[in-house]
C-alpha atoms as a PDB file:
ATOM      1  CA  UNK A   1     313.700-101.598 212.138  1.00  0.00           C
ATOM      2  CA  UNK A   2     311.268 -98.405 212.466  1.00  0.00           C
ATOM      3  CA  UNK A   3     312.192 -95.695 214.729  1.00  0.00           C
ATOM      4  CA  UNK A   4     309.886 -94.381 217.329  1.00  0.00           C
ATOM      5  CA  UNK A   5     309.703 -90.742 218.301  1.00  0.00           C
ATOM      6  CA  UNK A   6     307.990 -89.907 221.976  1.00  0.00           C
ATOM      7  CA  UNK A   7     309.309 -86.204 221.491  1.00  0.00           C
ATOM      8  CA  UNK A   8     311.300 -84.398 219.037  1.00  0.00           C
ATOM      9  CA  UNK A   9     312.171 -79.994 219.062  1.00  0.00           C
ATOM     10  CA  UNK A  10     312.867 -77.893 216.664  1.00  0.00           C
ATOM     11  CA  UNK A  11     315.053 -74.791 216.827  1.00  0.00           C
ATOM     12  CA  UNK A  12     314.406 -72.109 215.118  1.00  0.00           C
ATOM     13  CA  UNK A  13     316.138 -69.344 214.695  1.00  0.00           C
ATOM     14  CA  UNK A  14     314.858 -65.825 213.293  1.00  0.00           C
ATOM     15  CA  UNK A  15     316.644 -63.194 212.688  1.00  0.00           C
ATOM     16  CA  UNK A  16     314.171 -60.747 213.153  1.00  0.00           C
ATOM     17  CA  UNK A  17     314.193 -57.060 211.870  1.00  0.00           C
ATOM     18  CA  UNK A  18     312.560 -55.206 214.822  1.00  0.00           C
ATOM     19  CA  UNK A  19     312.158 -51.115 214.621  1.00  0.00           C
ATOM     20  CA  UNK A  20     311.034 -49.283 217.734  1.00  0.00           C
ATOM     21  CA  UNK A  21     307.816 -47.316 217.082  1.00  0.00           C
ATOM     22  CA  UNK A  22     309.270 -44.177 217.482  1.00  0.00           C
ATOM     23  CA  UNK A  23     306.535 -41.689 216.447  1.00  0.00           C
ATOM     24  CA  UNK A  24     308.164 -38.045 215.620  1.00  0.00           C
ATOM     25  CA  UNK A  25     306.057 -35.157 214.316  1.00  0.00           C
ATOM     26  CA  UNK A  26     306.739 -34.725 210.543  1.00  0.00           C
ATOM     27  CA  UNK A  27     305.605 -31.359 211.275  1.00  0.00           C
ATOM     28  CA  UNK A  28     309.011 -30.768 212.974  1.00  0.00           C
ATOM     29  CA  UNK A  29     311.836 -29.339 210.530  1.00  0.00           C
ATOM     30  CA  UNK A  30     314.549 -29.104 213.176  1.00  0.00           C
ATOM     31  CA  UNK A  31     314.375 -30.011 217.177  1.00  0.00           C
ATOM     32  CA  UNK A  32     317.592 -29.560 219.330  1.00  0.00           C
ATOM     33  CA  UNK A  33     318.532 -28.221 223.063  1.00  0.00           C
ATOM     34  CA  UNK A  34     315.979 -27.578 225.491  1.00  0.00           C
ATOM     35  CA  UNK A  35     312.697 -26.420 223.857  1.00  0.00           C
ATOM     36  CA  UNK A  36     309.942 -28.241 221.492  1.00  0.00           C
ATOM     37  CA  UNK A  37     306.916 -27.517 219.900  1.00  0.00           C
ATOM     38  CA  UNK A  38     304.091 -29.611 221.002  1.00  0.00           C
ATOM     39  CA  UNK A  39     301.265 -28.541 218.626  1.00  0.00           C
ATOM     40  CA  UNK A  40     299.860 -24.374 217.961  1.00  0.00           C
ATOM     41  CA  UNK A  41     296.428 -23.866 217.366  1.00  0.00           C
ATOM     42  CA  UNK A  42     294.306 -21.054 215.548  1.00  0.00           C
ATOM     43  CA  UNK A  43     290.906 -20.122 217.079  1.00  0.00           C
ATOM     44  CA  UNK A  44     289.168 -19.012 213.321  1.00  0.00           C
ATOM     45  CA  UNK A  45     290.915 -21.167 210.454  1.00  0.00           C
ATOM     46  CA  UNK A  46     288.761 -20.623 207.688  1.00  0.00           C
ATOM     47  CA  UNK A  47     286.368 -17.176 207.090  1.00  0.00           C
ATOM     48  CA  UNK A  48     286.295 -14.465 204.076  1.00  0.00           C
ATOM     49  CA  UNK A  49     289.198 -12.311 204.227  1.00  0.00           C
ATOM     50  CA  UNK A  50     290.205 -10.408 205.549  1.00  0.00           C
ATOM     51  CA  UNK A  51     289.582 -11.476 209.127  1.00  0.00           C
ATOM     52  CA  UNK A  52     291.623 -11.670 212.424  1.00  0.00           C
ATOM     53  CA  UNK A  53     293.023 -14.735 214.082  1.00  0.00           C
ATOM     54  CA  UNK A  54     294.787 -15.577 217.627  1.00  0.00           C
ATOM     55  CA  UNK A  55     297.426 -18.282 217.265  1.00  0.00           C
ATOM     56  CA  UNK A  56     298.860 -19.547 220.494  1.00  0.00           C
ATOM     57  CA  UNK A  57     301.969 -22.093 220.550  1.00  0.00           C
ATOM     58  CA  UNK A  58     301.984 -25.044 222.646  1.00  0.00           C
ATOM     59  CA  UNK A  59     305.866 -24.876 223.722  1.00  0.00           C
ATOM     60  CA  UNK A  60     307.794 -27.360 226.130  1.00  0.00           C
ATOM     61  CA  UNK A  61     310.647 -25.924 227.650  1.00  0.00           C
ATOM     62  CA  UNK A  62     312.127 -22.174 228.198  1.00  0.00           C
ATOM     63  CA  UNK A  63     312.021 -20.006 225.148  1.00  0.00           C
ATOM     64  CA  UNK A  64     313.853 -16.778 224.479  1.00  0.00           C
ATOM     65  CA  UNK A  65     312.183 -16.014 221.435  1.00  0.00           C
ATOM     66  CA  UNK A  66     309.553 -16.884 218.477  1.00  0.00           C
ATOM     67  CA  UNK A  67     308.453 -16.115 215.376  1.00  0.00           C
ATOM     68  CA  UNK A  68     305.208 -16.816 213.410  1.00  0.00           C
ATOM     69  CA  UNK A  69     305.500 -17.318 209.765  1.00  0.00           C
ATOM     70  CA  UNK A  70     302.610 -17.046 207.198  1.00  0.00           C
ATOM     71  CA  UNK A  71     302.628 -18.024 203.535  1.00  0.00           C
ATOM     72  CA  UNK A  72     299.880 -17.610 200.708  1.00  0.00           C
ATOM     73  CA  UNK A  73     300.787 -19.878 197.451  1.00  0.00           C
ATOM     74  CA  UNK A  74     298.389 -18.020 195.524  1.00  0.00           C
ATOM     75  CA  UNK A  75     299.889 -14.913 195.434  1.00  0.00           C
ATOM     76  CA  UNK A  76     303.736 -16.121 196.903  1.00  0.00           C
ATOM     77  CA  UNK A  77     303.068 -13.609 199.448  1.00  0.00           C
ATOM     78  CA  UNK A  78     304.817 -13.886 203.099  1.00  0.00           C
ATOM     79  CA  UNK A  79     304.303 -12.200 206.184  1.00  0.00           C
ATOM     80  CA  UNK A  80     305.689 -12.314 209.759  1.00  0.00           C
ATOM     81  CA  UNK A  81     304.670 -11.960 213.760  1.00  0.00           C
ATOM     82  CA  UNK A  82     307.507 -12.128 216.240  1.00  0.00           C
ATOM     83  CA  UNK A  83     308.453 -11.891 219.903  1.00  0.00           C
ATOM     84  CA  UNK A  84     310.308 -13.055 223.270  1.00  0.00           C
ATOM     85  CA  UNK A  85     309.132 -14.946 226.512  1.00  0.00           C
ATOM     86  CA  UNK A  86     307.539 -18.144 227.054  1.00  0.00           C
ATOM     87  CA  UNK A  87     303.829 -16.684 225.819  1.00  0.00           C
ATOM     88  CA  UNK A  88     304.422 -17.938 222.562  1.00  0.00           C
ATOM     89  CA  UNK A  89     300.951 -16.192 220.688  1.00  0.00           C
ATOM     90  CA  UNK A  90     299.859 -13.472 217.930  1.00  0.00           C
ATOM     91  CA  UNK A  91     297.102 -12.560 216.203  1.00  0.00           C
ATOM     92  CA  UNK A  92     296.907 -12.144 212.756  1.00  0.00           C
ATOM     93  CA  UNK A  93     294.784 -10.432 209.805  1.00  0.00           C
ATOM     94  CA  UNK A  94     294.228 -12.752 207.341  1.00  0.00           C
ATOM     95  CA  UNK A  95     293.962 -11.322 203.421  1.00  0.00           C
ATOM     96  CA  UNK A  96     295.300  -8.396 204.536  1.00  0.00           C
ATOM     97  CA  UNK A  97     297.700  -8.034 201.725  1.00  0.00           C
ATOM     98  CA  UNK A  98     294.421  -8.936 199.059  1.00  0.00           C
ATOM     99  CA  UNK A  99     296.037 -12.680 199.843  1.00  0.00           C
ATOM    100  CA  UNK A 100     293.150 -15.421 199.635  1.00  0.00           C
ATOM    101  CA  UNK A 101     293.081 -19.184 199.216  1.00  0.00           C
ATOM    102  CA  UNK A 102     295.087 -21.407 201.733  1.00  0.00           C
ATOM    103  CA  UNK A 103     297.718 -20.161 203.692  1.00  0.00           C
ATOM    104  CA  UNK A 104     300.850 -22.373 205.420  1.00  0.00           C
ATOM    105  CA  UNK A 105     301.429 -21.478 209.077  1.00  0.00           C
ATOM    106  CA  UNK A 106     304.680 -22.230 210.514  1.00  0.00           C
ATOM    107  CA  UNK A 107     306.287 -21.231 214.157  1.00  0.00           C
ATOM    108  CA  UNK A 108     309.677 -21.123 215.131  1.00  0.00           C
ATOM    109  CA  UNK A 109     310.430 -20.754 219.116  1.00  0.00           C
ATOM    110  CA  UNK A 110     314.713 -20.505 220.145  1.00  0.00           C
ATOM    111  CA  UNK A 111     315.480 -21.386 223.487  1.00  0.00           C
ATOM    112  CA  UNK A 112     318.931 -20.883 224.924  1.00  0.00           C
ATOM    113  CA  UNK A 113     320.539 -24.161 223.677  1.00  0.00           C
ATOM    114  CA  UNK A 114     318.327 -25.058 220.840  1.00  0.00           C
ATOM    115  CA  UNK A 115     315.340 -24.356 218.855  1.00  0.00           C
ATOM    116  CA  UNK A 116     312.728 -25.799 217.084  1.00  0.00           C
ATOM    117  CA  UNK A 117     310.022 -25.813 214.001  1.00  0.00           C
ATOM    118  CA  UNK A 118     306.632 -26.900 213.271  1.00  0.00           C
ATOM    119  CA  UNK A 119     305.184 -26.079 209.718  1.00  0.00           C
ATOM    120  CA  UNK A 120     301.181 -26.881 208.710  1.00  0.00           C
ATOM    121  CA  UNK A 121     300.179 -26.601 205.144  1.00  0.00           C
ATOM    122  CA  UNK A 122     297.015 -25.107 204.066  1.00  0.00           C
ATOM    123  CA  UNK A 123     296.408 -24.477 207.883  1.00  0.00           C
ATOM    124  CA  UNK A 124     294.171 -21.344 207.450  1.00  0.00           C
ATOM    125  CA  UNK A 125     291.739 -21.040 204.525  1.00  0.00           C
ATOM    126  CA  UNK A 126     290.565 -17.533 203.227  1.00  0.00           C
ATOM    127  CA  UNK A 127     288.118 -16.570 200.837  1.00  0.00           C
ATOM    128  CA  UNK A 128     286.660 -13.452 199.471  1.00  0.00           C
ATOM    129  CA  UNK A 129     283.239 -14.796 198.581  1.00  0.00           C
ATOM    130  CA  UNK A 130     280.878 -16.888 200.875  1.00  0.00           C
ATOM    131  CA  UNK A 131     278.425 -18.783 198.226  1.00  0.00           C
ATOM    132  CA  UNK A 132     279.325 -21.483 195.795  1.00  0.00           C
ATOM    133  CA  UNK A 133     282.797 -22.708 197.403  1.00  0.00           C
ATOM    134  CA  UNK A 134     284.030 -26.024 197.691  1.00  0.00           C
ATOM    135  CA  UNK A 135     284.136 -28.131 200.496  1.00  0.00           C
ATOM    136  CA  UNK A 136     287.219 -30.527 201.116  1.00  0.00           C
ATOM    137  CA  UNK A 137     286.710 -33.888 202.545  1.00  0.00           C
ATOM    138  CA  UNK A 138     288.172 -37.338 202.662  1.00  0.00           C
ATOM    139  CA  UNK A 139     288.179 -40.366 203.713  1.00  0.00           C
ATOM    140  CA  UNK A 140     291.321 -42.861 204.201  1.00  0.00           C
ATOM    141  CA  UNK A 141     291.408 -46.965 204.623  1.00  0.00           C
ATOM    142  CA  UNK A 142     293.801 -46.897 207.335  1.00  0.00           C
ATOM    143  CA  UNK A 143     294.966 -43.917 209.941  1.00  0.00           C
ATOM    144  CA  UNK A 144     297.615 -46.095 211.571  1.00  0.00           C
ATOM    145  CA  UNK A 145     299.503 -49.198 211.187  1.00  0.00           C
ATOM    146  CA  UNK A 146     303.523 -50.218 210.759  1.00  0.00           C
ATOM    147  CA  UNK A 147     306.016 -49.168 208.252  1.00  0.00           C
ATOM    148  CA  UNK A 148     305.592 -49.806 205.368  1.00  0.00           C
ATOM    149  CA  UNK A 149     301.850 -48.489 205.576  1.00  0.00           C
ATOM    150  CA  UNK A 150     299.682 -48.549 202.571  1.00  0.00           C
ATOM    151  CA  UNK A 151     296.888 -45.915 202.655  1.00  0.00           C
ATOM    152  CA  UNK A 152     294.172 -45.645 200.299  1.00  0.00           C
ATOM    153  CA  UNK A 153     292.377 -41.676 200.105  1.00  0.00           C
ATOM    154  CA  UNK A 154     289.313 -41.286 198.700  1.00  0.00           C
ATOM    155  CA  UNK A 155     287.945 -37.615 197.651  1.00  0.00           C
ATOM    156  CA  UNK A 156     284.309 -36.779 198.661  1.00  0.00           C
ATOM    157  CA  UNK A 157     284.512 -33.016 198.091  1.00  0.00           C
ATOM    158  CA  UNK A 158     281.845 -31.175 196.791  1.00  0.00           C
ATOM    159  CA  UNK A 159     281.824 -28.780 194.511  1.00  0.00           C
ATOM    160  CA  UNK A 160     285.018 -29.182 193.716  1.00  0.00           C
ATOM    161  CA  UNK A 161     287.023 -28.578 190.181  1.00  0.00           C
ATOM    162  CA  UNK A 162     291.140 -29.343 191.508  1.00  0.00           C
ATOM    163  CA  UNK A 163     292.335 -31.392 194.112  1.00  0.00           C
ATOM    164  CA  UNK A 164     295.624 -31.203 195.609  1.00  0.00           C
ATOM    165  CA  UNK A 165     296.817 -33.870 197.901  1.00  0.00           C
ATOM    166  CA  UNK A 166     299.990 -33.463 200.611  1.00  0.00           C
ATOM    167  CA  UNK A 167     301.352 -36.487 202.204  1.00  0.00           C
ATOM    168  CA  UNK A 168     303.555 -35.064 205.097  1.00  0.00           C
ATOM    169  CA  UNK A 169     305.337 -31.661 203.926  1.00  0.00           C
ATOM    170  CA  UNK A 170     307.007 -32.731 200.781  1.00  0.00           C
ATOM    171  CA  UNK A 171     305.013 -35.156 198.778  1.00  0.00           C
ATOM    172  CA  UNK A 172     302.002 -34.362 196.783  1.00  0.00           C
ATOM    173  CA  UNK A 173     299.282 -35.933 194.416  1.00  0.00           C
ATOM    174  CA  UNK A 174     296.868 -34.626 192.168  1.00  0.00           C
ATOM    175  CA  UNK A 175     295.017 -37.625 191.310  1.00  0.00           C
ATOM    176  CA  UNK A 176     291.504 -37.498 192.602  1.00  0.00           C
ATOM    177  CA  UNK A 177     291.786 -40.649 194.541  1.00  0.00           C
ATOM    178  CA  UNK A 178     295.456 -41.152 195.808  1.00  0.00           C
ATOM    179  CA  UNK A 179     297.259 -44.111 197.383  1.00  0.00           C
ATOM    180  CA  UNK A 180     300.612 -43.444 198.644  1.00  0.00           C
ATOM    181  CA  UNK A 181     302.689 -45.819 200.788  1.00  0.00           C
ATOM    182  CA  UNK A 182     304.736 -44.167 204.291  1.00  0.00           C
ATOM    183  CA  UNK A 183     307.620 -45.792 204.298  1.00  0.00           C
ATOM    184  CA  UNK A 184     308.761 -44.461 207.924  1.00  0.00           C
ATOM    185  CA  UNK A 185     307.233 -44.239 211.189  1.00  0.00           C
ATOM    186  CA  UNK A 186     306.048 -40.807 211.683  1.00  0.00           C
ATOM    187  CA  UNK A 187     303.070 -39.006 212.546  1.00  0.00           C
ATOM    188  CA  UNK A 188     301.702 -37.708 209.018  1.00  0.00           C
ATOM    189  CA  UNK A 189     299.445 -34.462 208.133  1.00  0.00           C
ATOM    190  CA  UNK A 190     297.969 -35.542 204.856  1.00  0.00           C
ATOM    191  CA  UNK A 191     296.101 -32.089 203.082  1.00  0.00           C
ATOM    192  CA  UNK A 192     293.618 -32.308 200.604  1.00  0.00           C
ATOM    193  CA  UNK A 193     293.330 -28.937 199.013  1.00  0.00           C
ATOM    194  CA  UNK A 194     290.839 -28.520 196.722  1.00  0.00           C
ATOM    195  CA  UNK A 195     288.961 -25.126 194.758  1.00  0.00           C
ATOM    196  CA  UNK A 196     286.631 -24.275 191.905  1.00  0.00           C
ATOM    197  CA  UNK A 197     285.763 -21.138 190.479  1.00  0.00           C
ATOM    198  CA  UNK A 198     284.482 -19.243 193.275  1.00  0.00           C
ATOM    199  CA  UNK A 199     287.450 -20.234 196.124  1.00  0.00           C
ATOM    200  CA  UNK A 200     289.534 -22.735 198.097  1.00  0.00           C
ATOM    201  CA  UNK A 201     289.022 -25.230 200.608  1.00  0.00           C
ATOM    202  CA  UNK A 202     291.284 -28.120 202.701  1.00  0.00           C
ATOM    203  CA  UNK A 203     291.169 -30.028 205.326  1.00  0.00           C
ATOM    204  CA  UNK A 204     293.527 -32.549 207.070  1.00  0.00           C
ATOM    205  CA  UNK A 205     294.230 -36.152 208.840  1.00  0.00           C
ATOM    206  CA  UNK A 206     296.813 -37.509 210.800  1.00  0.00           C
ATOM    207  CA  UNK A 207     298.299 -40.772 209.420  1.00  0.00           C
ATOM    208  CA  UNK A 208     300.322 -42.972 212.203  1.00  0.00           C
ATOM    209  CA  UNK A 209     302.870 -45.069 211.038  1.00  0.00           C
ATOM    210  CA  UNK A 210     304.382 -47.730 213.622  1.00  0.00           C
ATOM    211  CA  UNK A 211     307.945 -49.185 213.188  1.00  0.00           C
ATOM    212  CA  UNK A 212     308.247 -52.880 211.584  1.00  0.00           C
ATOM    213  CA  UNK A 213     306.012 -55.178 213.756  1.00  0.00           C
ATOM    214  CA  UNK A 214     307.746 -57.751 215.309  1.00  0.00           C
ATOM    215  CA  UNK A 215     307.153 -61.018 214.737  1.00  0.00           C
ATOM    216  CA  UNK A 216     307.879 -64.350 216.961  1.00  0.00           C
ATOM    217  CA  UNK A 217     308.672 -67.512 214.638  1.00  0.00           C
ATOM    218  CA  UNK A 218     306.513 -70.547 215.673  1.00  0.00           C
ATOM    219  CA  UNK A 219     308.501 -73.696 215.722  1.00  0.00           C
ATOM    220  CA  UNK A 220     306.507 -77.104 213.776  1.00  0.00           C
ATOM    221  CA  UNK A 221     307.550 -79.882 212.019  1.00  0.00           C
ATOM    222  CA  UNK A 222     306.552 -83.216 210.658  1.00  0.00           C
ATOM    223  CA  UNK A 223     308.845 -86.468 210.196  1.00  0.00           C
ATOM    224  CA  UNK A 224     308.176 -89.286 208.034  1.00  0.00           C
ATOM    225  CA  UNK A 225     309.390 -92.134 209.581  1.00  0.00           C
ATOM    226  CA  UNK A 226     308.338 -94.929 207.025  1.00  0.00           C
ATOM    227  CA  UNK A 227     311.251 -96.232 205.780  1.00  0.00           C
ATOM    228  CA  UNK A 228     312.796 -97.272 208.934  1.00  0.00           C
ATOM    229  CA  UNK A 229     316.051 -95.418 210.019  1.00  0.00           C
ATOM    230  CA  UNK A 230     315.900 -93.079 207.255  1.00  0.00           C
ATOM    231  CA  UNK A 231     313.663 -90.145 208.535  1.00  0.00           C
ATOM    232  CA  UNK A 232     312.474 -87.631 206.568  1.00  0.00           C
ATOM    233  CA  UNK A 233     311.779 -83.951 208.468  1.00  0.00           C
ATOM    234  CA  UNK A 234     309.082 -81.422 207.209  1.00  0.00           C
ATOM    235  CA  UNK A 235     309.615 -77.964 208.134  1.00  0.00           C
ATOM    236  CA  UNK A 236     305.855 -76.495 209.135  1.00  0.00           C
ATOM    237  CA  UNK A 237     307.126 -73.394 210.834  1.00  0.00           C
ATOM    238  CA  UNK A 238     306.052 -70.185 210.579  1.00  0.00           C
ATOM    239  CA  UNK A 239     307.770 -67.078 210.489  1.00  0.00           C
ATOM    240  CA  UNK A 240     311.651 -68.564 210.179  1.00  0.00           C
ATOM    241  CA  UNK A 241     314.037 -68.098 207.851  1.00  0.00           C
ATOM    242  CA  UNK A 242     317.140 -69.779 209.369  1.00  0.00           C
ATOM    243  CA  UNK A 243     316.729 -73.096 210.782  1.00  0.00           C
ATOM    244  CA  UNK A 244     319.104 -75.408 213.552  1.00  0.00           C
ATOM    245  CA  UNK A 245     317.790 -78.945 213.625  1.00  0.00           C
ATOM    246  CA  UNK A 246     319.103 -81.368 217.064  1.00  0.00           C
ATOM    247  CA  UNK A 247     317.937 -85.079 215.705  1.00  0.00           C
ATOM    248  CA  UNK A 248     318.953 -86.313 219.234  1.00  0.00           C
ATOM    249  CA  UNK A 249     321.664 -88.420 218.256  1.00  0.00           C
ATOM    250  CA  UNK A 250     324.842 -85.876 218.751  1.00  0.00           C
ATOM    251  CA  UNK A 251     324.103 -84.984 215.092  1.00  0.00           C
ATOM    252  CA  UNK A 252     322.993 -80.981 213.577  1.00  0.00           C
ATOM    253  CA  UNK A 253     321.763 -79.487 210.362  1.00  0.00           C
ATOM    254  CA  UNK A 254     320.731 -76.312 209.283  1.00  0.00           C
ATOM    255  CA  UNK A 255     318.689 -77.575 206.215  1.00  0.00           C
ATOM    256  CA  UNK A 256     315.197 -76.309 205.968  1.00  0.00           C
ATOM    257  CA  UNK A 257     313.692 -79.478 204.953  1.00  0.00           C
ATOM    258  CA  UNK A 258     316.418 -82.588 205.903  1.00  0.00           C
ATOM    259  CA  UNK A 259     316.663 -86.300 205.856  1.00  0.00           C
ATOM    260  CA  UNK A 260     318.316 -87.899 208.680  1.00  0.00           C
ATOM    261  CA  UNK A 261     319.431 -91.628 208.273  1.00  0.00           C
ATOM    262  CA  UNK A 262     319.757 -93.107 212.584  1.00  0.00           C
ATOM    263  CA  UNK A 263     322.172 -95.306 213.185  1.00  0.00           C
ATOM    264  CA  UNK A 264     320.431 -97.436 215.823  1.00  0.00           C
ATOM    265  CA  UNK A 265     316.659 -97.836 216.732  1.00  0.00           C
ATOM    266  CA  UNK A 266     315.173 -95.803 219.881  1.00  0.00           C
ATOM    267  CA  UNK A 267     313.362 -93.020 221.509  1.00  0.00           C
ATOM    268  CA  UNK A 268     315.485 -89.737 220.918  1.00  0.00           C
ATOM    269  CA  UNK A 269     314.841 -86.547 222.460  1.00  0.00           C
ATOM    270  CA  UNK A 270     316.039 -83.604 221.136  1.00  0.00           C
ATOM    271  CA  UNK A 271     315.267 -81.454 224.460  1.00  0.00           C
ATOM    272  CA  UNK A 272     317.539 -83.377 225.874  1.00  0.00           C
ATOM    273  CA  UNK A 273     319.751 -84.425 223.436  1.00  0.00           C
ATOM    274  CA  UNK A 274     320.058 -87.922 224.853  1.00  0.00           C
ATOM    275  CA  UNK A 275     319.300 -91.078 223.362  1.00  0.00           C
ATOM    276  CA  UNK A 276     316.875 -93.363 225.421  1.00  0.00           C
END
């Protein structure tokens, strides 16, 4: 006897891992209440020092007060601009302290049930000469994709004797060509710093990392029916790791790959689960 099968289903069932894309700035140290950072600018970010800057916040919400903060690795030397109201700007004289090389801006705005920070490193660059400096630049195999993201950076500076490479605010490379793998969605600043003999130079590029795709199984299957009432099934789906087989006949397995022995000859439809 040799079964005949007008239409058969498979269920499959996934168990999928699915991560909303939420995309916060890594910028961002802390964010609570009613006020957030958006993004400041600076309208001169690189010139020889010293030289004077106008930085103006881009602030959501009502703030009572603010504070600039600006930090120069080369010589660990800080300074400060502060003030109140909602016209979150300053200006600023770079190299004023004799500091040169690459300077980290961050701002700080409080609001009257929360605050919030956004940091950039080696925002401003400052030099004291003007011939013979490196110039930073980079290129990167990906600028966006889902978690986890695998980004390959390639260094095309010129004139260039150290690189320095900062994925978000923490991590850092000083390989000349970096790969580094985000492991959480985020929107990522990645630095390249770089310097020679004469002075310093960096630029940036925002790296967009998704949540975990998600993805749909796709149901498929073949069924050897050559040796009568003993059918063998061939799981060709894609995307599955759990699987619920219905052979029509009242019977179940969760097998990837089973055999099924009928007891009966017919047409059996698993949509329907009846037996024709």
């Amino acid at each position: 006897m040799k079964k005949s099968f007008s239409s058969m289903v498979l269920l499959v069932i996934l168990f999928l891992q699915v991560t909303l894309a939420i995309i916060p700035s890594i910028g961002v140290v802390s964010a609570s209440g009613n006020v957030t950072i958006n993004d400041f600018t600076c309208n001169i970010t690189k010139g020889t020092v010293p030289f004077d800057s106008r930085l103006t916040g881009n602030v959501t919400g009502q703030v009572t007060s603010w504070k600039w903060e600006f930090y120069n690795p080369q010589i660990n030397h800080w300074s400060y601009s502060s003030g109140k109201g909602n016209s979150v700007t300053t200006s600023h004289r770079f190299g004023r302290a004799k500091a040169y090389g690459v300077f980290n801006v961050t701002l700080i705005v409080v609001g009257p049930n929360g605050s919030d920070s956004l940091k950039k490193i080696d925002y401003v660059v400052g030099n004291k000469n003007t011939t013979g400096l490196p110039t930073a630049n980079f290129s990167a195999s990906t600028t966006s994709g889902y978690a986890p993201l695998n980004v390959t950076f390639t260094d095309k500076s010129k004139d260039a004797t150290t690189a320095l490479w900062y994925f978000g605010l923490t991590n850092t490379s000083k390989e000349k060509n970096s790969t580094y793998t985000f492991t959480s969605p985020g929107t990522y600043r990645v630095v390249l710093e770089v310097s020679n003999g004469r002075g310093w130079d960096a630029t940036a590029q925002e790296i967009t990392v998704m949540g975990q795709q998600k993805i749909l199984p796709e149901a498929g299957f073949d069924a050897d029916t050559s040796n009568g009432l003993d059918v063998q099934f061939a799981d060709t789906s894609q995307n599955a790791n759990e699987w619920n087989w219905d052979f029509g006949d009242g019977t179940n397995s969760t097998d990837q790959n089973p055999s099924h022995t009928y007891s009966t000859a017919g047409n059996y439809y698993c949509q329907s689960c009846s037996k024709q």
